[in-house]
Every structure is written in structure tokens, then in C-alpha cells.
PDB file of N, CA and C in Angstrom:
ATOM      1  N   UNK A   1      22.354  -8.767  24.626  1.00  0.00           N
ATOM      2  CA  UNK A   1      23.160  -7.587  24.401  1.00  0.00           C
ATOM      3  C   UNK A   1      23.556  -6.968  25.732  1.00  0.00           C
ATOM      4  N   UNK A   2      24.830  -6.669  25.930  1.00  0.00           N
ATOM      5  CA  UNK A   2      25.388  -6.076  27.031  1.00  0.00           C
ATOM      6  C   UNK A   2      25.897  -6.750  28.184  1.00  0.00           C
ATOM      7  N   UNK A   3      25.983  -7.970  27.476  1.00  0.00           N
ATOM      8  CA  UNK A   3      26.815  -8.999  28.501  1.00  0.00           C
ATOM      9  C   UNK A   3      27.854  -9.075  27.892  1.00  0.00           C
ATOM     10  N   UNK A   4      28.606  -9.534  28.967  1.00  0.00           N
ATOM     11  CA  UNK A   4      30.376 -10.134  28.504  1.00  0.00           C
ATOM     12  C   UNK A   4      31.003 -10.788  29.826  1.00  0.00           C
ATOM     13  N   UNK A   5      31.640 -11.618  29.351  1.00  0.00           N
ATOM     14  CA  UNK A   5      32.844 -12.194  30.402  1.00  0.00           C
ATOM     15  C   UNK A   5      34.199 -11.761  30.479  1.00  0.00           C
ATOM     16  N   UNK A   6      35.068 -11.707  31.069  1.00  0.00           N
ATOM     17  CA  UNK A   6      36.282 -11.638  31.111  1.00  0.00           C
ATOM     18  C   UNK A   6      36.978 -13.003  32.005  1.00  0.00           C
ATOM     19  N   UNK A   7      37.757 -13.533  31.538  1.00  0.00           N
ATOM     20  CA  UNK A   7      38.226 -14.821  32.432  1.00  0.00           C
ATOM     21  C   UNK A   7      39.874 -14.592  32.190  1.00  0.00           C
ATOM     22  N   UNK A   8      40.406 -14.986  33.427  1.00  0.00           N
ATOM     23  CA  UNK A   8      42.180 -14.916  33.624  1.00  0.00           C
ATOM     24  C   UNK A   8      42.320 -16.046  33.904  1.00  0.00           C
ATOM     25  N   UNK A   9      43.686 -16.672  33.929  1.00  0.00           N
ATOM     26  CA  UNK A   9      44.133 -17.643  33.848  1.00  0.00           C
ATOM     27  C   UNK A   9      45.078 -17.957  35.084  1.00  0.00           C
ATOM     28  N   UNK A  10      45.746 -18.216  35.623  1.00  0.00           N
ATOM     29  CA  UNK A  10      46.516 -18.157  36.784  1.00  0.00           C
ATOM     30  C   UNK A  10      47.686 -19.369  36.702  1.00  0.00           C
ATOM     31  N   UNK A  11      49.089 -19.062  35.975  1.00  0.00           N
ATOM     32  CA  UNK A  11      49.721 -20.123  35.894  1.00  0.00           C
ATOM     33  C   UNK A  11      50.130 -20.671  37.490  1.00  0.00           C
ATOM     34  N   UNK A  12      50.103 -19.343  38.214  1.00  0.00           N
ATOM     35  CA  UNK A  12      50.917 -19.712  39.120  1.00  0.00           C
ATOM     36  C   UNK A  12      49.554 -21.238  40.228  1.00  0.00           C
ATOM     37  N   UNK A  13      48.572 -20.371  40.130  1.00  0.00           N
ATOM     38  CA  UNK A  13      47.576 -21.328  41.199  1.00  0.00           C
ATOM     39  C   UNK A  13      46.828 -22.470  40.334  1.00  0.00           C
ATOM     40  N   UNK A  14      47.221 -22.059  38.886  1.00  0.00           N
ATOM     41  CA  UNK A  14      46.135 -23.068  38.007  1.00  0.00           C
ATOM     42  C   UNK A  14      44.773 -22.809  37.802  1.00  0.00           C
ATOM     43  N   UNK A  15      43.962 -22.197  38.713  1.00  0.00           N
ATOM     44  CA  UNK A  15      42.551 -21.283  38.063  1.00  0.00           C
ATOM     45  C   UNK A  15      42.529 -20.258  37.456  1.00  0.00           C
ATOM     46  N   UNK A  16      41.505 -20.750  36.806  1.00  0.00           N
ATOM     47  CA  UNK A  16      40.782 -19.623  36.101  1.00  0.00           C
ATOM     48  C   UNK A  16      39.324 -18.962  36.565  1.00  0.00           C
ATOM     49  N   UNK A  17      39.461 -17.620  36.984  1.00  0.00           N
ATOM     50  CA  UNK A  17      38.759 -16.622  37.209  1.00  0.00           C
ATOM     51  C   UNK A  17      37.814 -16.491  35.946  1.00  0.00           C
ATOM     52  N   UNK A  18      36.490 -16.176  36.594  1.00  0.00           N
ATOM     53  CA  UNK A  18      35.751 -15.075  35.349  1.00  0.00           C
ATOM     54  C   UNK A  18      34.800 -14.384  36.040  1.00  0.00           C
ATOM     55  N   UNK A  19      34.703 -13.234  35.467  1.00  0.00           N
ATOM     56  CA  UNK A  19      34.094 -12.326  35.690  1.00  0.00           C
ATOM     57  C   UNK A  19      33.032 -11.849  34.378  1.00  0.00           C
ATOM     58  N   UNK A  20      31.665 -12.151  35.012  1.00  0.00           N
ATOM     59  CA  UNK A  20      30.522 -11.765  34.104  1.00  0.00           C
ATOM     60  C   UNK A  20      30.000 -10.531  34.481  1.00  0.00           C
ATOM     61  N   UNK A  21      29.728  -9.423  33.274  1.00  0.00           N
ATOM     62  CA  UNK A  21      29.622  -8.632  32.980  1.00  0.00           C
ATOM     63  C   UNK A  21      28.013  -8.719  32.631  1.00  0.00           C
ATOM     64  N   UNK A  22      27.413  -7.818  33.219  1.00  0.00           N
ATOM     65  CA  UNK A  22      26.033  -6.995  32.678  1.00  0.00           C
ATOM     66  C   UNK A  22      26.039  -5.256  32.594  1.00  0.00           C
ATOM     67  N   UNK A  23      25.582  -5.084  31.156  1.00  0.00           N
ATOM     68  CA  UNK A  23      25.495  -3.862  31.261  1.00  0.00           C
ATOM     69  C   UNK A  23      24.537  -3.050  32.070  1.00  0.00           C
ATOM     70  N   UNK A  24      24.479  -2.009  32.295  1.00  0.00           N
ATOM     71  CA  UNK A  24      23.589  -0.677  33.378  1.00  0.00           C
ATOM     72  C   UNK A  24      23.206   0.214  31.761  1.00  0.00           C
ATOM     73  N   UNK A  25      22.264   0.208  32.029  1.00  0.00           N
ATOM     74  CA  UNK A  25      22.111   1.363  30.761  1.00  0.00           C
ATOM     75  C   UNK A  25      21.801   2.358  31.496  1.00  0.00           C
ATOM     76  N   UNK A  26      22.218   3.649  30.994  1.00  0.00           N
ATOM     77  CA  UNK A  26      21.798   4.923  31.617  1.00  0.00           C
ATOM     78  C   UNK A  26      21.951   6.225  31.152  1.00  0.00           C
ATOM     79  N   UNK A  27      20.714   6.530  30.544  1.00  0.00           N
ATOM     80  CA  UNK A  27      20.521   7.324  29.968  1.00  0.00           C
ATOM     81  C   UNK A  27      21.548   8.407  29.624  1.00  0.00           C
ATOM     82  N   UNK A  28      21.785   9.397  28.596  1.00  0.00           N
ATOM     83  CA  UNK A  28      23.209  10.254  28.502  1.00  0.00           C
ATOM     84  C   UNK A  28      24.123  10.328  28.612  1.00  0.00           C
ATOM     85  N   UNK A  29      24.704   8.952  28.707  1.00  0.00           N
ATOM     86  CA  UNK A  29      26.155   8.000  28.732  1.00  0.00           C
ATOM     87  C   UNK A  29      26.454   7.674  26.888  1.00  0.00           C
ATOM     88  N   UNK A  30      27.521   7.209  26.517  1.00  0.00           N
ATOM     89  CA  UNK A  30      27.774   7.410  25.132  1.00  0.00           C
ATOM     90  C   UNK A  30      28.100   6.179  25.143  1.00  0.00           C
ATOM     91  N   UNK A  31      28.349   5.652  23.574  1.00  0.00           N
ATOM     92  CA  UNK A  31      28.782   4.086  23.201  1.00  0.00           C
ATOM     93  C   UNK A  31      29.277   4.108  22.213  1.00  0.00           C
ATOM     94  N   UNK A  32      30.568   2.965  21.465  1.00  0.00           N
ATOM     95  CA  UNK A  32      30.595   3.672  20.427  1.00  0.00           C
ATOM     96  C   UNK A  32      29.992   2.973  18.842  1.00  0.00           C
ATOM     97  N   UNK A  33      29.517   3.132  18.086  1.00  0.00           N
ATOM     98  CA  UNK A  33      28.865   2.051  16.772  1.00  0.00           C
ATOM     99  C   UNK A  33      29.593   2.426  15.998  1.00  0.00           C
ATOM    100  N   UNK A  34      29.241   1.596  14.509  1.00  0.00           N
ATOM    101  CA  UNK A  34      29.778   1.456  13.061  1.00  0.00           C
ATOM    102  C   UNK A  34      28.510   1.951  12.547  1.00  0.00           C
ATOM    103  N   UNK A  35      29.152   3.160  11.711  1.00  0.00           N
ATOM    104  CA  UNK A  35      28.269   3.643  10.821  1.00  0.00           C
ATOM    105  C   UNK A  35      28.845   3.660   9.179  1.00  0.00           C
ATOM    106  N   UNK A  36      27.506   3.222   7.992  1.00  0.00           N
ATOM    107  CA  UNK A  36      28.084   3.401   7.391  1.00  0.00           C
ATOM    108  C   UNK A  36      27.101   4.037   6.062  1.00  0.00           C
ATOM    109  N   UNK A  37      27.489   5.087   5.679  1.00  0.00           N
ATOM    110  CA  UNK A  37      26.292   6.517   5.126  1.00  0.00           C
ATOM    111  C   UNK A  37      25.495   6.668   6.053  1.00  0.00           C
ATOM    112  N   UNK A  38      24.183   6.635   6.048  1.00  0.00           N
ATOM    113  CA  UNK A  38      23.214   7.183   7.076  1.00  0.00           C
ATOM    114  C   UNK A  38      22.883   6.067   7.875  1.00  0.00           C
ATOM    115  N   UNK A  39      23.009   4.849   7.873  1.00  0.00           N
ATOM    116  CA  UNK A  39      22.960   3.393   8.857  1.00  0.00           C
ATOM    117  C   UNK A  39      24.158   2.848   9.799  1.00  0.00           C
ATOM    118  N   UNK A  40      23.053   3.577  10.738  1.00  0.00           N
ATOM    119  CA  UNK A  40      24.367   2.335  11.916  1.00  0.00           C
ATOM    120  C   UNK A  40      24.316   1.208  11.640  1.00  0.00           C
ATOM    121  N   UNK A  41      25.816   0.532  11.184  1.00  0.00           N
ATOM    122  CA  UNK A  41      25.218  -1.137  11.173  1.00  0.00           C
ATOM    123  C   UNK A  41      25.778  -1.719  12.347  1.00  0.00           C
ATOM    124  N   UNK A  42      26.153  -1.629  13.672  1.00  0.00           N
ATOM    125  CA  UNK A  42      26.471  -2.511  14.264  1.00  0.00           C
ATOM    126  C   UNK A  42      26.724  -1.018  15.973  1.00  0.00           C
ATOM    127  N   UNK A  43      26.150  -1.426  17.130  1.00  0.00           N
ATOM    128  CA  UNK A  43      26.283  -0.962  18.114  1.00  0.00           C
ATOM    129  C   UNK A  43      26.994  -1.093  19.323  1.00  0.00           C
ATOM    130  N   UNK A  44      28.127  -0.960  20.023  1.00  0.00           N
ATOM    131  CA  UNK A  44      28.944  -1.333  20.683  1.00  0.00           C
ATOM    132  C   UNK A  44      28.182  -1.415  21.908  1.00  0.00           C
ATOM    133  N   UNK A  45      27.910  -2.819  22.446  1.00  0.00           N
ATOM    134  CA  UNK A  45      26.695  -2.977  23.882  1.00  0.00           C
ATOM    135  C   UNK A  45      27.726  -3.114  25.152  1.00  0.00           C
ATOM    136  N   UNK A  46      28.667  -3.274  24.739  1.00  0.00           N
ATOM    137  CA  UNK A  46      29.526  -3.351  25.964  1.00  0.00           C
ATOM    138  C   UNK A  46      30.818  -2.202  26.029  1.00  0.00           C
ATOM    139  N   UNK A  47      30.778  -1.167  25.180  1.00  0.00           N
ATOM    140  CA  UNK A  47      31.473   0.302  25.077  1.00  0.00           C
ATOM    141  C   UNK A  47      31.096   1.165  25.975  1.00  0.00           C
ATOM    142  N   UNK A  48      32.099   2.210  25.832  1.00  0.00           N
ATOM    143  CA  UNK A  48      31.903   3.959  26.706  1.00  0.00           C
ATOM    144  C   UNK A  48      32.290   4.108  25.711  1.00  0.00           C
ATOM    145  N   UNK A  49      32.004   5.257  25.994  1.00  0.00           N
ATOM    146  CA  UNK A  49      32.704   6.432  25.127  1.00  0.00           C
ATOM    147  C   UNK A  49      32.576   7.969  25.781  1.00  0.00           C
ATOM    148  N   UNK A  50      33.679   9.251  25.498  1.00  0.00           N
ATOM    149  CA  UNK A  50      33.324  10.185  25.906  1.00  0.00           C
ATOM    150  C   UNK A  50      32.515  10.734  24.508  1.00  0.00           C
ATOM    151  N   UNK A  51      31.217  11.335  25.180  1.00  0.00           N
ATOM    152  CA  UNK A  51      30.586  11.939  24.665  1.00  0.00           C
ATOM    153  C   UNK A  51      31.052  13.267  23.694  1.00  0.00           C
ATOM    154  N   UNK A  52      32.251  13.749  23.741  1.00  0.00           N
ATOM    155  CA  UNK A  52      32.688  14.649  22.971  1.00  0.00           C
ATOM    156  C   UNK A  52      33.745  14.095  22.360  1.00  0.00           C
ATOM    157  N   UNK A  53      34.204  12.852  22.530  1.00  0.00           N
ATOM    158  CA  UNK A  53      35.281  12.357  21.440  1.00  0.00           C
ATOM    159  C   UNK A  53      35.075  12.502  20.063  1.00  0.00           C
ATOM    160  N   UNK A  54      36.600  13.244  19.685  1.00  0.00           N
ATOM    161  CA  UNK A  54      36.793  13.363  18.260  1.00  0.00           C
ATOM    162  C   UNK A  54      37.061  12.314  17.837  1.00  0.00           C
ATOM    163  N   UNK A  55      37.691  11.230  18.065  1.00  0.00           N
ATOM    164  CA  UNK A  55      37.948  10.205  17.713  1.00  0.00           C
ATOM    165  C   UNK A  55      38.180   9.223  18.488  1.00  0.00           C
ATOM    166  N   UNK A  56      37.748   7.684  17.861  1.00  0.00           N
ATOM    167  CA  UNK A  56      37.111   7.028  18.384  1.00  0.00           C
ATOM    168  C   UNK A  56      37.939   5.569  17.719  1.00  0.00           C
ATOM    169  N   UNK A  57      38.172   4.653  18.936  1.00  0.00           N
ATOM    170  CA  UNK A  57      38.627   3.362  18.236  1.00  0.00           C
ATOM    171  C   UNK A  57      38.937   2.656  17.064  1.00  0.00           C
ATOM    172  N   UNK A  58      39.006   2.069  16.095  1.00  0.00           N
ATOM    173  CA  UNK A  58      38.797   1.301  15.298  1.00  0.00           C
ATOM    174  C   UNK A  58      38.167  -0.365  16.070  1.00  0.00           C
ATOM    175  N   UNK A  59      36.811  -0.698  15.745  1.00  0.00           N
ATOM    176  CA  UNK A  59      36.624  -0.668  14.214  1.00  0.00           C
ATOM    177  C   UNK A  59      35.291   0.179  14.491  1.00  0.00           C
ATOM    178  N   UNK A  60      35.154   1.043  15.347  1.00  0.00           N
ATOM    179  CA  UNK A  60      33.984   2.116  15.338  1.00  0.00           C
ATOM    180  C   UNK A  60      34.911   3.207  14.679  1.00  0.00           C
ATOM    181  N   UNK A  61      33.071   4.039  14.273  1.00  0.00           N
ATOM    182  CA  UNK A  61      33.171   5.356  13.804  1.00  0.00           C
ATOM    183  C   UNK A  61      32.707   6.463  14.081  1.00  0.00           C
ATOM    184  N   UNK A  62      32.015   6.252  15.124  1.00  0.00           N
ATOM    185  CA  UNK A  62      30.945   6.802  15.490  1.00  0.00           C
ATOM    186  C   UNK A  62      30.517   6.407  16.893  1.00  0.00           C
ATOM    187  N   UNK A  63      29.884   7.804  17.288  1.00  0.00           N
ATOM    188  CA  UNK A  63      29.890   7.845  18.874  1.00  0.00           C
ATOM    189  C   UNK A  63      28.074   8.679  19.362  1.00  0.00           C
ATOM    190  N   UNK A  64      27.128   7.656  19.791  1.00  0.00           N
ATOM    191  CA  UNK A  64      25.953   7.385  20.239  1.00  0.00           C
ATOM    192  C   UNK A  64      25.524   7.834  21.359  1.00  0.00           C
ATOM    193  N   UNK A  65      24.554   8.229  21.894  1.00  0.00           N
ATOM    194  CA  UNK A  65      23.835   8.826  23.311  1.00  0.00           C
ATOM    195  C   UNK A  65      23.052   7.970  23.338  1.00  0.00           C
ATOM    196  N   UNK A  66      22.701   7.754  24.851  1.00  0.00           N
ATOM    197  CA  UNK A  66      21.737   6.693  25.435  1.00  0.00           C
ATOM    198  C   UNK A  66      20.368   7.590  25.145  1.00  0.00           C
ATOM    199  N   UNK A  67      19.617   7.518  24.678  1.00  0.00           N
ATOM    200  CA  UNK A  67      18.642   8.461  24.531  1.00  0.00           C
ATOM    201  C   UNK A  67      17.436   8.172  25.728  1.00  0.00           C
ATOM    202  N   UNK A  68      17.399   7.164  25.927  1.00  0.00           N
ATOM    203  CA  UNK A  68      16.418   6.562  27.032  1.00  0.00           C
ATOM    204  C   UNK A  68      16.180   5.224  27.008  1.00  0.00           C
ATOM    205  N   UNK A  69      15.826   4.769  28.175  1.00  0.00           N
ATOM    206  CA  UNK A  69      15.849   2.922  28.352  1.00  0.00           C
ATOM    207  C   UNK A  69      14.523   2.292  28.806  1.00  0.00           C
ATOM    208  N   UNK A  70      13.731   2.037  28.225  1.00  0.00           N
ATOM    209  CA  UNK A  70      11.936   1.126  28.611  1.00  0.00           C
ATOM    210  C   UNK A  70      12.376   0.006  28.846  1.00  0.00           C
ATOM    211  N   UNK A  71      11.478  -0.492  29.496  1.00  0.00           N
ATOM    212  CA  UNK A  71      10.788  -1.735  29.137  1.00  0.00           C
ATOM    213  C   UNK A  71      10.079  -2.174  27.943  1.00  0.00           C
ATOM    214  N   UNK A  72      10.783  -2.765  27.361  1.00  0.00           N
ATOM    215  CA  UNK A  72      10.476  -3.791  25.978  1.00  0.00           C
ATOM    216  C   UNK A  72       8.949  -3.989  25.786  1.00  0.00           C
ATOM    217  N   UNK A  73       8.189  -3.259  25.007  1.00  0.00           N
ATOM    218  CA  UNK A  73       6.916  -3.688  24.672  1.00  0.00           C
ATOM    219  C   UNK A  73       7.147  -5.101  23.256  1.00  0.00           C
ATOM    220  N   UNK A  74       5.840  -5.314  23.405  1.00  0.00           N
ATOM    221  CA  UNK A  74       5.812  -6.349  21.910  1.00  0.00           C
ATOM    222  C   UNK A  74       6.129  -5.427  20.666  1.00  0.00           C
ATOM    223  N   UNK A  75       7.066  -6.254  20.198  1.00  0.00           N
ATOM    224  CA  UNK A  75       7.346  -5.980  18.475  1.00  0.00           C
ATOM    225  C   UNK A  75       8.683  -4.591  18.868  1.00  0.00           C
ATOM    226  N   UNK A  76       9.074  -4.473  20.042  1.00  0.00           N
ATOM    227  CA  UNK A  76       9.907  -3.660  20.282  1.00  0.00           C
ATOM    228  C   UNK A  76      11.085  -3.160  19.159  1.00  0.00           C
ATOM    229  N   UNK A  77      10.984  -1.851  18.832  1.00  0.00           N
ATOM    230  CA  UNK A  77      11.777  -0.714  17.967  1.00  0.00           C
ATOM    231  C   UNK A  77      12.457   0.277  18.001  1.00  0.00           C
ATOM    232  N   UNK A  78      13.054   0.698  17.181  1.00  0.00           N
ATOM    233  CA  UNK A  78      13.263   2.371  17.292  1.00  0.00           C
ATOM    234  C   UNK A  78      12.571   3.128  17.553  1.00  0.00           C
ATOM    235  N   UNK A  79      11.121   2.467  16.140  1.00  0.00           N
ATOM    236  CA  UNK A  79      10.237   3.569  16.277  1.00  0.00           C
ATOM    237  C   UNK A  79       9.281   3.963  17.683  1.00  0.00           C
ATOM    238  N   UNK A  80       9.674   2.969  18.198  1.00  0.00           N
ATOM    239  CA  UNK A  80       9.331   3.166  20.257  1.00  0.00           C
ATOM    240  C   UNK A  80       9.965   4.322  20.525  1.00  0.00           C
ATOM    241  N   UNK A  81      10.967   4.582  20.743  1.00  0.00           N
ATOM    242  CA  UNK A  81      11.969   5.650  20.891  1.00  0.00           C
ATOM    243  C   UNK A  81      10.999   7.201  20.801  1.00  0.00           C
ATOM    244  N   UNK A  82      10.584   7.360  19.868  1.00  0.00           N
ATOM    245  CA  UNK A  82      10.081   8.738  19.300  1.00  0.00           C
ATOM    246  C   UNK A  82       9.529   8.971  21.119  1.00  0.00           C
ATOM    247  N   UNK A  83       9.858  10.491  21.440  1.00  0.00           N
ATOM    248  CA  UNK A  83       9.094  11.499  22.571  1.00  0.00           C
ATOM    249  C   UNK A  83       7.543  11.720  22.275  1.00  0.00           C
ATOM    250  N   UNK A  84       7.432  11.660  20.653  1.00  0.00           N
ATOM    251  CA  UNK A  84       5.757  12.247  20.303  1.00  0.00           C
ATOM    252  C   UNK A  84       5.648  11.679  19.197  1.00  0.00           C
ATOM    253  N   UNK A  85       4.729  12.403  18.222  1.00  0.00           N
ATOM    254  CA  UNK A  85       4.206  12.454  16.589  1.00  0.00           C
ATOM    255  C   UNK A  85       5.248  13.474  15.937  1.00  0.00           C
ATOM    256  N   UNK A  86       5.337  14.052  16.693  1.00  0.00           N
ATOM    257  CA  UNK A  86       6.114  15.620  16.234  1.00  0.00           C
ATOM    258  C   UNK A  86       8.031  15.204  16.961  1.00  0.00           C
ATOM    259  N   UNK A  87       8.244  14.734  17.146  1.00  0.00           N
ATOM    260  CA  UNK A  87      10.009  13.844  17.706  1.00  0.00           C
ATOM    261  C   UNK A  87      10.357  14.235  16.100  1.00  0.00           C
ATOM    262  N   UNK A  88      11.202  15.222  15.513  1.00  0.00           N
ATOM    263  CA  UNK A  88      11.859  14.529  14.385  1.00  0.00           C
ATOM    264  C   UNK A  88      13.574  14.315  14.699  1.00  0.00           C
ATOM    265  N   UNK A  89      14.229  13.542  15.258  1.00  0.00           N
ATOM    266  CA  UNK A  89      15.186  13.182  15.770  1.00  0.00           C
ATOM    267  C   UNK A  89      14.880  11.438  14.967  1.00  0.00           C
ATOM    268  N   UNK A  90      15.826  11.308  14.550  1.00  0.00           N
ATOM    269  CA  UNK A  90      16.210  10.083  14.529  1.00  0.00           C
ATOM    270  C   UNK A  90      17.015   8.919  15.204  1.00  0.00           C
ATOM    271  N   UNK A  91      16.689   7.816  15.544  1.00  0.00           N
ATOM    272  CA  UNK A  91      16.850   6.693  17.223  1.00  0.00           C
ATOM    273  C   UNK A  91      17.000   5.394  16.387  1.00  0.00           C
ATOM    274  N   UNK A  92      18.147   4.793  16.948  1.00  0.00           N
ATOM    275  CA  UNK A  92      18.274   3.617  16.851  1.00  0.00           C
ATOM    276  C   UNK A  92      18.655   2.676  17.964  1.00  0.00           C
ATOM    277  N   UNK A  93      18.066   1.233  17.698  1.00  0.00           N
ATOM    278  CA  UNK A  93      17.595   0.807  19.146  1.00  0.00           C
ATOM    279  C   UNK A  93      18.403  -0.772  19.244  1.00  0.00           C
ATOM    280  N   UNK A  94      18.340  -1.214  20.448  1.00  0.00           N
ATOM    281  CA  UNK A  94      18.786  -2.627  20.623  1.00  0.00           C
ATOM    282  C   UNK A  94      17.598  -2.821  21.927  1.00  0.00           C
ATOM    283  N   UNK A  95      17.591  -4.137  21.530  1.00  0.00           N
ATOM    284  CA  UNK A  95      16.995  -4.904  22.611  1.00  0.00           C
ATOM    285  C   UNK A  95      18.053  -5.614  23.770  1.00  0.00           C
ATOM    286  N   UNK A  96      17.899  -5.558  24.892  1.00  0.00           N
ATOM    287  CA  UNK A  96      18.686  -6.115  25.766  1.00  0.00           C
ATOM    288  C   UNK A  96      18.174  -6.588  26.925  1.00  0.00           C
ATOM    289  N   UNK A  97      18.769  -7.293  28.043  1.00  0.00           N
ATOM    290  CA  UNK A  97      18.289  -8.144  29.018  1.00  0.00           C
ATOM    291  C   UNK A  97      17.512  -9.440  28.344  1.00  0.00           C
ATOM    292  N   UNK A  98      17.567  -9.686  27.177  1.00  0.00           N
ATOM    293  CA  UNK A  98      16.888 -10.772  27.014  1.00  0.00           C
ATOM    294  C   UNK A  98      15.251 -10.473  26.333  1.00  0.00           C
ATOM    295  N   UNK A  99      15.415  -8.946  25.721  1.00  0.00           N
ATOM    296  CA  UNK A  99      14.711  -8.804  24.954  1.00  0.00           C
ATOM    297  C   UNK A  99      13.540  -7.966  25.521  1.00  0.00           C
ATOM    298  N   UNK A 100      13.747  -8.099  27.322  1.00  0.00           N
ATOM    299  CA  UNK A 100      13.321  -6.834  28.138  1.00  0.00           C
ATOM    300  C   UNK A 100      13.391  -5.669  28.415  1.00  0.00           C
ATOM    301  N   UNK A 101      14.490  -5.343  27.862  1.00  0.00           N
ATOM    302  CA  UNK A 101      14.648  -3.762  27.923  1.00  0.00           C
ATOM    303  C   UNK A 101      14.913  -3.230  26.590  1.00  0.00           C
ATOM    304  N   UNK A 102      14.318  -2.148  26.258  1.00  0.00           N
ATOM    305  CA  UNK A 102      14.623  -1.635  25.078  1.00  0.00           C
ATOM    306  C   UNK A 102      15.390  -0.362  25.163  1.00  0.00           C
ATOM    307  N   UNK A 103      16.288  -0.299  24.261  1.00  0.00           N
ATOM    308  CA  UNK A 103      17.761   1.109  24.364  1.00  0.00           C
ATOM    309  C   UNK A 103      17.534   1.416  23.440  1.00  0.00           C
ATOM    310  N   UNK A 104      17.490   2.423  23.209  1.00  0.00           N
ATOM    311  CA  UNK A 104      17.428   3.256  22.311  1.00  0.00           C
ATOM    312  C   UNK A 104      18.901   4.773  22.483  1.00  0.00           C
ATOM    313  N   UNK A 105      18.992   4.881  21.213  1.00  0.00           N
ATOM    314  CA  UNK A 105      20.286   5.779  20.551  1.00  0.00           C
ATOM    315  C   UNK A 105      19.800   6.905  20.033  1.00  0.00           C
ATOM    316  N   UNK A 106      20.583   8.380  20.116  1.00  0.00           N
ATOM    317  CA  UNK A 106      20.561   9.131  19.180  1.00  0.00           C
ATOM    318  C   UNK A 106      22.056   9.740  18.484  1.00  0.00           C
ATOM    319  N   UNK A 107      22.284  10.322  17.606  1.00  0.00           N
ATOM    320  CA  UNK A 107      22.872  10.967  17.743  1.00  0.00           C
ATOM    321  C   UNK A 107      23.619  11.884  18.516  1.00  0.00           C
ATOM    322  N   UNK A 108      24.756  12.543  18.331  1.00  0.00           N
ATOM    323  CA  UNK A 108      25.163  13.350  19.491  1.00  0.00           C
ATOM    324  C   UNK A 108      24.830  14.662  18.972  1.00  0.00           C
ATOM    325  N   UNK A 109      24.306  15.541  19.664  1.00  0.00           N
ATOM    326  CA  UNK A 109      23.785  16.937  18.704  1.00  0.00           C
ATOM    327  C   UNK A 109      25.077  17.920  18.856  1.00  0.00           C
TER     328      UNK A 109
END
């Protein structure tokens, strides 16, 4: 998650360029997902977004905060995410780098 390529073509020289992409996660930066009733189903790993956008691309609907970025423990979750026992905020998460870093989402308040 949070990789991508971009590759150009060059009629005139005949190569093709590419450029690989890794994402930076960082905390209080926005992204944008598909939500649909109370489930995000799908998270944009290679998006921005402004954090106060009213509206937002198609085929997103919805616009996410970096809530904070670990290191990937075993069995890595959302429920990692929580600040405490007492966190009632709700977080949704992706694994990235290869399953080393864990991202976690909140809402935008």
C-alpha cells in the first residue's frame, strides 16, 4: 500500500521513463476513501486531499486524517490505533511498507 509508478513514453527518443512512487505517511495530512453507511470500504493509499474539502473526486466520498503511523506489531489493526481504554473515536487502518508500518485513519472532526 502506497506505492505507485508512473511511466511516460517518449515517441520522440523511444524510452520509456518511470517513476516509482512511495508513500510518506504523516500524520494530519488527509486521503481520500469510499464509504459506504458506517464502513469505509476501500482507502485511497496514494491520495491528498484538503482536509476541509467539501467535495471530493469520484469514485471517493469521503475524506480521512492520518491519525498516526507505528510500526506494525503482530496481528496489526485498527484496534492498535486506540490512544487508551477510554479512546472512543473510531480508526481505520491499512498496513503498509510491506506490512511494516501500520496507518491508521480517523475521521475528520
Amino acid at each position: 500500500m502506497g506505492r505507485d509508478r508512473w511511466s511516460y513514453y517518449s515517441a520522440i527518443t523511444g524510452r520509456t521513463t518511470t517513476l516509482c512512487l512511495n508513500r510518506v505517511w504523516v500524520k494530519n495530512y488527509c486521503v481520500l476513501a469510499k464509504q459506504s453507511g458506517n464502513t469505509i470500504t476501500a482507502i485511497g493509499s496514494t491520495t491528498a486531499a484538503d482536509c476541509y474539502a467539501t467535495r471530493v473526486p469520484v469514485p471517493y466520498n469521503q475524506v480521512l486524517v492520518v491519525a498516526a503511523v507505528y510500526r506494525a506489531p503482530a496481528g496489526a489493526n485498527a484496534s492498535h490505533c486506540r490512544t487508551s481504554a477510554q479512546d472512543p473515536l473510531r480508526y481505520w487502518s491499512l498496513l503498509a511498507d510491506g506490512g511494516n508500518t501500520l496507518v491508521c485513519f480517523r475521521a475528520r472532526s
